[in-house]
PDB file of N, CA and C in Angstrom:
ATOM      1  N   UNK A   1       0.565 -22.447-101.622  1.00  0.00           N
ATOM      2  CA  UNK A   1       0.347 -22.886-100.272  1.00  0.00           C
ATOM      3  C   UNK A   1       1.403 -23.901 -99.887  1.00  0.00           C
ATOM      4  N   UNK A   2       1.753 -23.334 -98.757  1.00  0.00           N
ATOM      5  CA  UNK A   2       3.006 -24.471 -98.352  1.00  0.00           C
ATOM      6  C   UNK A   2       1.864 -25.900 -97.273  1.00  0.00           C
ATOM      7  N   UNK A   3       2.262 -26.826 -97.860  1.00  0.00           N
ATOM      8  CA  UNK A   3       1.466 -28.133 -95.976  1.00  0.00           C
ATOM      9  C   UNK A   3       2.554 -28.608 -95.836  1.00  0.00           C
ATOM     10  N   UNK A   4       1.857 -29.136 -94.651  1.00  0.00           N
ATOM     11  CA  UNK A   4       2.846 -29.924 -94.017  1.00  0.00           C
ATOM     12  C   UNK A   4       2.016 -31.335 -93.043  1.00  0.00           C
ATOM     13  N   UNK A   5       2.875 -32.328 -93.527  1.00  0.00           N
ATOM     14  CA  UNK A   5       1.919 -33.472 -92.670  1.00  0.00           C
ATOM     15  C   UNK A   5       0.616 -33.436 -94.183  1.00  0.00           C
ATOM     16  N   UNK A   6      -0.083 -34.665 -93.607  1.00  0.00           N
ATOM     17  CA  UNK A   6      -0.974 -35.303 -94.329  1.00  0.00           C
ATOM     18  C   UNK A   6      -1.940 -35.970 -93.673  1.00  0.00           C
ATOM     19  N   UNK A   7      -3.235 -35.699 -93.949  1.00  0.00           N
ATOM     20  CA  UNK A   7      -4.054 -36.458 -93.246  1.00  0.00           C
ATOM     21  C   UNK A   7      -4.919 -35.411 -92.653  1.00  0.00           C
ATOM     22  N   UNK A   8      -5.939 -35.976 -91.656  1.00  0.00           N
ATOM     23  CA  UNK A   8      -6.183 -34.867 -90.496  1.00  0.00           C
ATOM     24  C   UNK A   8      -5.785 -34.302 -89.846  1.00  0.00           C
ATOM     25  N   UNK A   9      -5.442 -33.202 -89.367  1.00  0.00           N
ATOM     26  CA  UNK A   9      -4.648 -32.361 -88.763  1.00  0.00           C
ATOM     27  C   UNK A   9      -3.734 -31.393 -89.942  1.00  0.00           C
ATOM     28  N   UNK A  10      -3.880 -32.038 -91.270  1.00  0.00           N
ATOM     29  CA  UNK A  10      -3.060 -31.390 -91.952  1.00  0.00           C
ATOM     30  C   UNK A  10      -3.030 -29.948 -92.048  1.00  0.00           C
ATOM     31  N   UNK A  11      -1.767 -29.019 -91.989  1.00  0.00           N
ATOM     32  CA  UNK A  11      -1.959 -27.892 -91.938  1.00  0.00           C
ATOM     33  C   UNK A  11      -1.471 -26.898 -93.215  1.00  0.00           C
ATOM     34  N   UNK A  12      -2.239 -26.279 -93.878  1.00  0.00           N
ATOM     35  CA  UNK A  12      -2.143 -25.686 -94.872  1.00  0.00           C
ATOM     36  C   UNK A  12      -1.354 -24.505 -94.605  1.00  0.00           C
ATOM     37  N   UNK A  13       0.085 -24.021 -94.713  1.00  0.00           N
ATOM     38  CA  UNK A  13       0.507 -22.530 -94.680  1.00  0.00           C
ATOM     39  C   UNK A  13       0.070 -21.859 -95.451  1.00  0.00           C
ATOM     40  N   UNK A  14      -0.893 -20.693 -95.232  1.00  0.00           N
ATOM     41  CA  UNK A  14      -1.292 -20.041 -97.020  1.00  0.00           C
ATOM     42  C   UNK A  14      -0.460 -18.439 -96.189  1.00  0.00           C
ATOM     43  N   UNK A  15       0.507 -18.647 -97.242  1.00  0.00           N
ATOM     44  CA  UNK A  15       1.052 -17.151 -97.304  1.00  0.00           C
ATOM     45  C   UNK A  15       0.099 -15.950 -97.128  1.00  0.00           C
ATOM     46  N   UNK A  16       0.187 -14.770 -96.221  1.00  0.00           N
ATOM     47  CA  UNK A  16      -0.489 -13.715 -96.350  1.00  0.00           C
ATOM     48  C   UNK A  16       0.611 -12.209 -96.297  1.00  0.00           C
ATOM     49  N   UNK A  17       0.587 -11.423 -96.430  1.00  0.00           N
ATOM     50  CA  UNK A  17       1.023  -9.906 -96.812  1.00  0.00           C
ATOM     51  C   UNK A  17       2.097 -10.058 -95.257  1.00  0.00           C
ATOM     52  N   UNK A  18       1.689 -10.607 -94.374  1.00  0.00           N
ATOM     53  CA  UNK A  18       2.226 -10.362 -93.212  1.00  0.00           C
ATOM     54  C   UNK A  18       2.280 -11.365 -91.934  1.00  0.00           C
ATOM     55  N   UNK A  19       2.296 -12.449 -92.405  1.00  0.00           N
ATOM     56  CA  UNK A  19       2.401 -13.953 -91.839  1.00  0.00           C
ATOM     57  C   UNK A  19       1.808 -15.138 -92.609  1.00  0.00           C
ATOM     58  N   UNK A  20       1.245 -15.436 -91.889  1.00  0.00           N
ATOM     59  CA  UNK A  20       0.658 -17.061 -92.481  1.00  0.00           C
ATOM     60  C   UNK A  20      -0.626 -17.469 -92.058  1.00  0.00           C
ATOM     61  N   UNK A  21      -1.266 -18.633 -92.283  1.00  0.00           N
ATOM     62  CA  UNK A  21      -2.666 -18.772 -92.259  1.00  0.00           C
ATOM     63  C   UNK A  21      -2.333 -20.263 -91.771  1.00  0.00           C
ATOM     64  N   UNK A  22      -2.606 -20.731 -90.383  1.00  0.00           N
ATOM     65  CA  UNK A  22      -2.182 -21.652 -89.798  1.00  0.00           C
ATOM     66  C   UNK A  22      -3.459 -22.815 -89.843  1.00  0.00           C
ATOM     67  N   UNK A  23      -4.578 -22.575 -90.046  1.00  0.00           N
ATOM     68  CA  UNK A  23      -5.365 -23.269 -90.074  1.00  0.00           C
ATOM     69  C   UNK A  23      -5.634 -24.744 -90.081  1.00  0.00           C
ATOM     70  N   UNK A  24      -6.159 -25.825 -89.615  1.00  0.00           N
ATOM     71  CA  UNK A  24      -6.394 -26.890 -90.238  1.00  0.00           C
ATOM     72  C   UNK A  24      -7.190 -26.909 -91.880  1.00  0.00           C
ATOM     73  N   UNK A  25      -6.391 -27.878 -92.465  1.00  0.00           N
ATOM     74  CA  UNK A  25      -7.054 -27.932 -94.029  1.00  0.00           C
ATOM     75  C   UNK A  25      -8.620 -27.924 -93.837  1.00  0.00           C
ATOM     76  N   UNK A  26      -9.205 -28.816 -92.766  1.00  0.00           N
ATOM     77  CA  UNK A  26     -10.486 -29.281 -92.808  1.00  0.00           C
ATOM     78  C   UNK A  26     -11.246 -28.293 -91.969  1.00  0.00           C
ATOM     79  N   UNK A  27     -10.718 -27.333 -91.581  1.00  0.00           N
ATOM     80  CA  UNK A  27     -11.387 -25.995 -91.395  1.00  0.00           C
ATOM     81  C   UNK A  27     -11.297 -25.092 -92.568  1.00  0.00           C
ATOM     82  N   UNK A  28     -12.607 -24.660 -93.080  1.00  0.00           N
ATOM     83  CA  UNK A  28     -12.476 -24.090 -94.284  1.00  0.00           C
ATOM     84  C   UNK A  28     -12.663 -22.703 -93.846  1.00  0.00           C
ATOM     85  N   UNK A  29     -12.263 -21.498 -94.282  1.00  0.00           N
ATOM     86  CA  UNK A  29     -12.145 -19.897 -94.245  1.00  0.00           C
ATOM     87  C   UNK A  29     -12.933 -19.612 -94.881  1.00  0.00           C
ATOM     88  N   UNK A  30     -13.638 -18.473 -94.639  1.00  0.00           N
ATOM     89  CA  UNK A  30     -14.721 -17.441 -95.650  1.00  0.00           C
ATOM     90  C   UNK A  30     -14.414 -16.328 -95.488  1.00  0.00           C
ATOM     91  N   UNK A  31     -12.956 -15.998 -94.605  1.00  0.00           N
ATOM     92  CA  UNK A  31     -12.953 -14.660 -93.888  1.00  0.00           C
ATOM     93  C   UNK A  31     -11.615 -14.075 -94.590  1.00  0.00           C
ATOM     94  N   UNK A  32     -11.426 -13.720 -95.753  1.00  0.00           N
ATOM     95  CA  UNK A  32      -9.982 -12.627 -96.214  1.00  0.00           C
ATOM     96  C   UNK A  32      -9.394 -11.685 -95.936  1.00  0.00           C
ATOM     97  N   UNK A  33     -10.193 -10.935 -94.979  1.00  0.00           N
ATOM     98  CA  UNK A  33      -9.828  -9.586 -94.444  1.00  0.00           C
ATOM     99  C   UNK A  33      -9.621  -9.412 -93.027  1.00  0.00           C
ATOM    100  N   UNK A  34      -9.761 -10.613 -92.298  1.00  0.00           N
ATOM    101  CA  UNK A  34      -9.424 -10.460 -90.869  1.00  0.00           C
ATOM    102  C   UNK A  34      -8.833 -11.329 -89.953  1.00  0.00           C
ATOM    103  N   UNK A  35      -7.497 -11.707 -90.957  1.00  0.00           N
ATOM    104  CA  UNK A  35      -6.339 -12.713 -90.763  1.00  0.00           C
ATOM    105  C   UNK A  35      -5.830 -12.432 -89.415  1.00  0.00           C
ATOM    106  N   UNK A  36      -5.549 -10.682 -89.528  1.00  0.00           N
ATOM    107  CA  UNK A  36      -4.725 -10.327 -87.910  1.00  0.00           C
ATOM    108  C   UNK A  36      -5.221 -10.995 -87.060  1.00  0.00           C
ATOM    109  N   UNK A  37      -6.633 -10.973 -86.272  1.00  0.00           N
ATOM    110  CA  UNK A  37      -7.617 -11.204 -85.337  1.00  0.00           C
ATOM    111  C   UNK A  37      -7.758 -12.438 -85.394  1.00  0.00           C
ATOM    112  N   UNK A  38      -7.312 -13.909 -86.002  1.00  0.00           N
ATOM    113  CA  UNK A  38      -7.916 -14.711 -86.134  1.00  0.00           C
ATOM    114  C   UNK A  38      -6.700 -15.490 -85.415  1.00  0.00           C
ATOM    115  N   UNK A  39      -7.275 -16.508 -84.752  1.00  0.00           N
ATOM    116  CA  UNK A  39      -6.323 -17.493 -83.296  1.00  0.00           C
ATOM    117  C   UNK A  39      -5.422 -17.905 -84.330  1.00  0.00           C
ATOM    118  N   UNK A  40      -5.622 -18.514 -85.394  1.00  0.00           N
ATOM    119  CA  UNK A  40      -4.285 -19.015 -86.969  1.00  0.00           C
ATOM    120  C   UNK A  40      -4.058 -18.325 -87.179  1.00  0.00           C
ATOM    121  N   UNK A  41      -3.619 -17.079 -87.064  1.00  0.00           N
ATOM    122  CA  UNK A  41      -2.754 -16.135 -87.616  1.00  0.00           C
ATOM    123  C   UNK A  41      -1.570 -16.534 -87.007  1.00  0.00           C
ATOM    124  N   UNK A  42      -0.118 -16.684 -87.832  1.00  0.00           N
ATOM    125  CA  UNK A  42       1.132 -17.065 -87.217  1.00  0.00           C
ATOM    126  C   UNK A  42       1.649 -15.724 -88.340  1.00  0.00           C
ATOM    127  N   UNK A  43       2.567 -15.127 -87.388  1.00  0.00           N
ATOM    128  CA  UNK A  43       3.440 -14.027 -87.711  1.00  0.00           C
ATOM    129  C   UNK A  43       5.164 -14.220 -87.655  1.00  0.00           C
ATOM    130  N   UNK A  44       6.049 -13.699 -87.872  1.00  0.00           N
ATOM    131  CA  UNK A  44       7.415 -13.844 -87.516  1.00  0.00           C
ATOM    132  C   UNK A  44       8.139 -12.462 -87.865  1.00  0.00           C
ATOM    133  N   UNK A  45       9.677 -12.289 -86.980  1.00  0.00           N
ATOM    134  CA  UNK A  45      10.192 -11.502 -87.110  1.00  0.00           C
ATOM    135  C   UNK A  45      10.085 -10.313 -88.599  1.00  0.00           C
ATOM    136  N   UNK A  46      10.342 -11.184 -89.635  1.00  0.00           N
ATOM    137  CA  UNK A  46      10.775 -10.770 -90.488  1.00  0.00           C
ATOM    138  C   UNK A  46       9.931 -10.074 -91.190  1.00  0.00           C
ATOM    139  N   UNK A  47       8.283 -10.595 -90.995  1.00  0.00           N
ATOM    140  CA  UNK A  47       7.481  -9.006 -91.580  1.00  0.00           C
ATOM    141  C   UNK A  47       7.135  -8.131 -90.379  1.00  0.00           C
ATOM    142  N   UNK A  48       7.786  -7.873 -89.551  1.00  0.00           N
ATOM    143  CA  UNK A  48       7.269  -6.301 -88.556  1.00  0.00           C
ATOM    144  C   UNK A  48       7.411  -5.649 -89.548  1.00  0.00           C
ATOM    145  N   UNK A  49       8.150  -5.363 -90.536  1.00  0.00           N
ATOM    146  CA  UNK A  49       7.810  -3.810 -91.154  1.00  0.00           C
ATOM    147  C   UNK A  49       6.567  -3.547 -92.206  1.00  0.00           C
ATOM    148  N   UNK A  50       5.816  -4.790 -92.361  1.00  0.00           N
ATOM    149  CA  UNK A  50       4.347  -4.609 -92.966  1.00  0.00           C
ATOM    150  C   UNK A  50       3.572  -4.156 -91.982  1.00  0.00           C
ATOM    151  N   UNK A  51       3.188  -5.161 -90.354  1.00  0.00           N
ATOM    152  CA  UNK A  51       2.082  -4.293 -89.927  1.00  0.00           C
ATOM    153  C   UNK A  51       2.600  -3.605 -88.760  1.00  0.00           C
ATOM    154  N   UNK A  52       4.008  -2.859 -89.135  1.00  0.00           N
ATOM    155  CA  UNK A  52       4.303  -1.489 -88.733  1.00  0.00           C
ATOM    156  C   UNK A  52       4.111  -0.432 -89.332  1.00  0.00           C
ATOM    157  N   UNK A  53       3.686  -0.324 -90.998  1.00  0.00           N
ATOM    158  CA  UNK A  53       3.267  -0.067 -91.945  1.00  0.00           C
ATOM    159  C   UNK A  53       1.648   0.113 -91.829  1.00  0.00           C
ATOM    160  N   UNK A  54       1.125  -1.154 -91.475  1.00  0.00           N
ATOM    161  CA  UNK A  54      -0.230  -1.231 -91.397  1.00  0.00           C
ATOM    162  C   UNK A  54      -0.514  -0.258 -89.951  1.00  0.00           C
ATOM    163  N   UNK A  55       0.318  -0.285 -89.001  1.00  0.00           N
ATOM    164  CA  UNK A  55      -0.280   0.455 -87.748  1.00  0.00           C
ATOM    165  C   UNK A  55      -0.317   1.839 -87.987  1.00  0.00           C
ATOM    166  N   UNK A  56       1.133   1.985 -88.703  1.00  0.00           N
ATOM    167  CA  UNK A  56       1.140   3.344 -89.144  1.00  0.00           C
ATOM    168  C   UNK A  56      -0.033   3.757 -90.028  1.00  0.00           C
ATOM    169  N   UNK A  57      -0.134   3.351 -90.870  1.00  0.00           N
ATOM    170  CA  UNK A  57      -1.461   3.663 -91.846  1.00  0.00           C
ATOM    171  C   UNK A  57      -2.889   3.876 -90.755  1.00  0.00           C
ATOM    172  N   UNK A  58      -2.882   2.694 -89.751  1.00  0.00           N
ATOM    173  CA  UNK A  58      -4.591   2.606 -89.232  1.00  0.00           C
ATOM    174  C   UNK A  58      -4.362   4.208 -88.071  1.00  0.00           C
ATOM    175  N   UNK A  59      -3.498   4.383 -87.572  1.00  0.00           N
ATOM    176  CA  UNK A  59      -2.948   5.650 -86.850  1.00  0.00           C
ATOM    177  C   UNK A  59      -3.739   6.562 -87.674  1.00  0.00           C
ATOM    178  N   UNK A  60      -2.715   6.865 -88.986  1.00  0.00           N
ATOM    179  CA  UNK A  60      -2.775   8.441 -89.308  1.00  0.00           C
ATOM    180  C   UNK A  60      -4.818   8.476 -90.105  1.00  0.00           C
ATOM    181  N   UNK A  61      -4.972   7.497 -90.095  1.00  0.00           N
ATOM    182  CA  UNK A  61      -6.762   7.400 -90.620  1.00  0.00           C
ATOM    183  C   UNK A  61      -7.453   7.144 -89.392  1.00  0.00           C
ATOM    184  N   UNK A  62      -7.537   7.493 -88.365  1.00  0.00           N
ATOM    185  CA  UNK A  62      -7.769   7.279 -86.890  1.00  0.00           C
ATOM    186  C   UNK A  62      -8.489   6.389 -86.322  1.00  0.00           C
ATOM    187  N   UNK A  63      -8.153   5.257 -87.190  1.00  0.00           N
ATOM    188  CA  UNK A  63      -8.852   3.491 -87.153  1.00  0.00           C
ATOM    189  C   UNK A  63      -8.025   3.297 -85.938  1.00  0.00           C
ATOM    190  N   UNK A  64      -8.732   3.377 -84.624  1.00  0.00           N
ATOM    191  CA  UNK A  64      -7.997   3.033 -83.192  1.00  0.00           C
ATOM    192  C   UNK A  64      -7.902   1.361 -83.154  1.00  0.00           C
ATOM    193  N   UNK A  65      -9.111   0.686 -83.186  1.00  0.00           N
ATOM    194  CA  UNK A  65      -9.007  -0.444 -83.264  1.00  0.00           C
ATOM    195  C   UNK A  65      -8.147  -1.555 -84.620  1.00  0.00           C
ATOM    196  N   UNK A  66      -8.230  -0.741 -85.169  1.00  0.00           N
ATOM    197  CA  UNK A  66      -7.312  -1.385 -86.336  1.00  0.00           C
ATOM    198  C   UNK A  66      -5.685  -1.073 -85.619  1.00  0.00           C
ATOM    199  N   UNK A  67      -5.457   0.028 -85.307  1.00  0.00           N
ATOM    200  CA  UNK A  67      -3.839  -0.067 -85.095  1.00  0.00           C
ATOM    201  C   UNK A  67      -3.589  -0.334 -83.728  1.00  0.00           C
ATOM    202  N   UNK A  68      -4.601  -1.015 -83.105  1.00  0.00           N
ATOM    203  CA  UNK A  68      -4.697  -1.889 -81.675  1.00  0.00           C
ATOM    204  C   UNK A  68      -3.933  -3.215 -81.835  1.00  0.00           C
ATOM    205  N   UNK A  69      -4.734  -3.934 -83.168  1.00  0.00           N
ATOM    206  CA  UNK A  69      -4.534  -4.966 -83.385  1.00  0.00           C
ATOM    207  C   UNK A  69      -3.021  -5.040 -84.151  1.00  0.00           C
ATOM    208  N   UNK A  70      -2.888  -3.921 -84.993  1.00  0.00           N
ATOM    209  CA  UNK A  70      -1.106  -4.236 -85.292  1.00  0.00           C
ATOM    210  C   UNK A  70      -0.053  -3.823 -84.365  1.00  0.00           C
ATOM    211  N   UNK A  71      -1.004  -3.088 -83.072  1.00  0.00           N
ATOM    212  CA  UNK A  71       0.442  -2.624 -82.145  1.00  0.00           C
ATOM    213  C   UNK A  71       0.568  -4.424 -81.221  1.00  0.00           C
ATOM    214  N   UNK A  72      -0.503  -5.101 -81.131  1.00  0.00           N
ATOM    215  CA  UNK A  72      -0.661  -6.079 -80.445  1.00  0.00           C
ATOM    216  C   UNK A  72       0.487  -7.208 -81.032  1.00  0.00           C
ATOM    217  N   UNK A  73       0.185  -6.905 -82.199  1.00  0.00           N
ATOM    218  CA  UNK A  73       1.318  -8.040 -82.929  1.00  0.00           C
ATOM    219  C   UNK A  73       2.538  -7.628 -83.060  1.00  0.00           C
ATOM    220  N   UNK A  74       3.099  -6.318 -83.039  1.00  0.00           N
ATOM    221  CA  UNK A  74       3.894  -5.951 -83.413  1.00  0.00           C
ATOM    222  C   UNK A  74       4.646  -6.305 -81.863  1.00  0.00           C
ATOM    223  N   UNK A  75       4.016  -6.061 -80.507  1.00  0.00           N
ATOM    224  CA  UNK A  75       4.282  -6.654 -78.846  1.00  0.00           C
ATOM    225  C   UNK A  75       4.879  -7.624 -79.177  1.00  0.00           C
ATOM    226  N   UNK A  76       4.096  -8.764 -79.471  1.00  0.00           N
ATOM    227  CA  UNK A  76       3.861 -10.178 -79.407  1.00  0.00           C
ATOM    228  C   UNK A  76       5.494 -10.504 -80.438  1.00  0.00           C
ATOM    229  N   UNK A  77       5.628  -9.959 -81.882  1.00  0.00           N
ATOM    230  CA  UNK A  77       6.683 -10.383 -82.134  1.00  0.00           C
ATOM    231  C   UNK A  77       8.237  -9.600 -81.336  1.00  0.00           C
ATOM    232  N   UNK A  78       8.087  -8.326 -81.021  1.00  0.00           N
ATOM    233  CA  UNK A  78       9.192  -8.274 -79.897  1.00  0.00           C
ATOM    234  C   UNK A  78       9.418  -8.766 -78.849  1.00  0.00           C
ATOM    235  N   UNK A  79       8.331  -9.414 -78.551  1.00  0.00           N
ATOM    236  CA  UNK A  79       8.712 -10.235 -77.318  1.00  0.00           C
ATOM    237  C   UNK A  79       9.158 -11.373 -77.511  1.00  0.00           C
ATOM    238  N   UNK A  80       8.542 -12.471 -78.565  1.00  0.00           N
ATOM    239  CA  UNK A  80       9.384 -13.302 -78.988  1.00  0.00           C
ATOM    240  C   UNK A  80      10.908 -13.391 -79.502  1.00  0.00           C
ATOM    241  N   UNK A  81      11.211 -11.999 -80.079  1.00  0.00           N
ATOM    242  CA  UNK A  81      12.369 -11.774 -80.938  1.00  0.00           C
ATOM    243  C   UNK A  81      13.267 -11.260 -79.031  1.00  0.00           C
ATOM    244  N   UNK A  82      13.150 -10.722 -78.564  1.00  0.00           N
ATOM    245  CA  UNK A  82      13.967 -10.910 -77.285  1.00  0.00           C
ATOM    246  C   UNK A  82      14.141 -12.256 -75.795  1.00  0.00           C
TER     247      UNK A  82
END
């Protein structure tokens, strides 16, 4: 886990498959499987090709709402990246 800062507010980076876990430390998680969807989810350029991967996958298994949520991010980082 990468932090940063100390104290309250401190923010824990916990690496995930396809961004990061932005959370406050003193908010604790119970939730492992639904990082995409969650307001702390921070993403960046450099993994689009995981949940372009992941959209592709929720596509061809005809999980609509699953490859909702990676076409959403996959928006969100081209729009930042332009």
């Amino acid at each position: 886990m990468e932090e940063s800062g100390s104290g309250p507010g401190c923010v824990h980076r916990r690496m995930l498959g396809n961004g990061y876990c932005a959370r406050p430390v003193e908010m604790d998680c119970h939730f492992e499987s639904i990082c995409e969807s969650c307001t702390f989810f921070v993403t960046t350029i450099e993994f689009r090709p995981t949940p372009e991967r992941q959209g592709d996958d929720a596509a061809a298994k005809g999980q609509v709402a699953r490859e909702q949520i990676f076409d959403g991010l996959l928006s969100r980082l081209d729009g930042e990246a332009s």
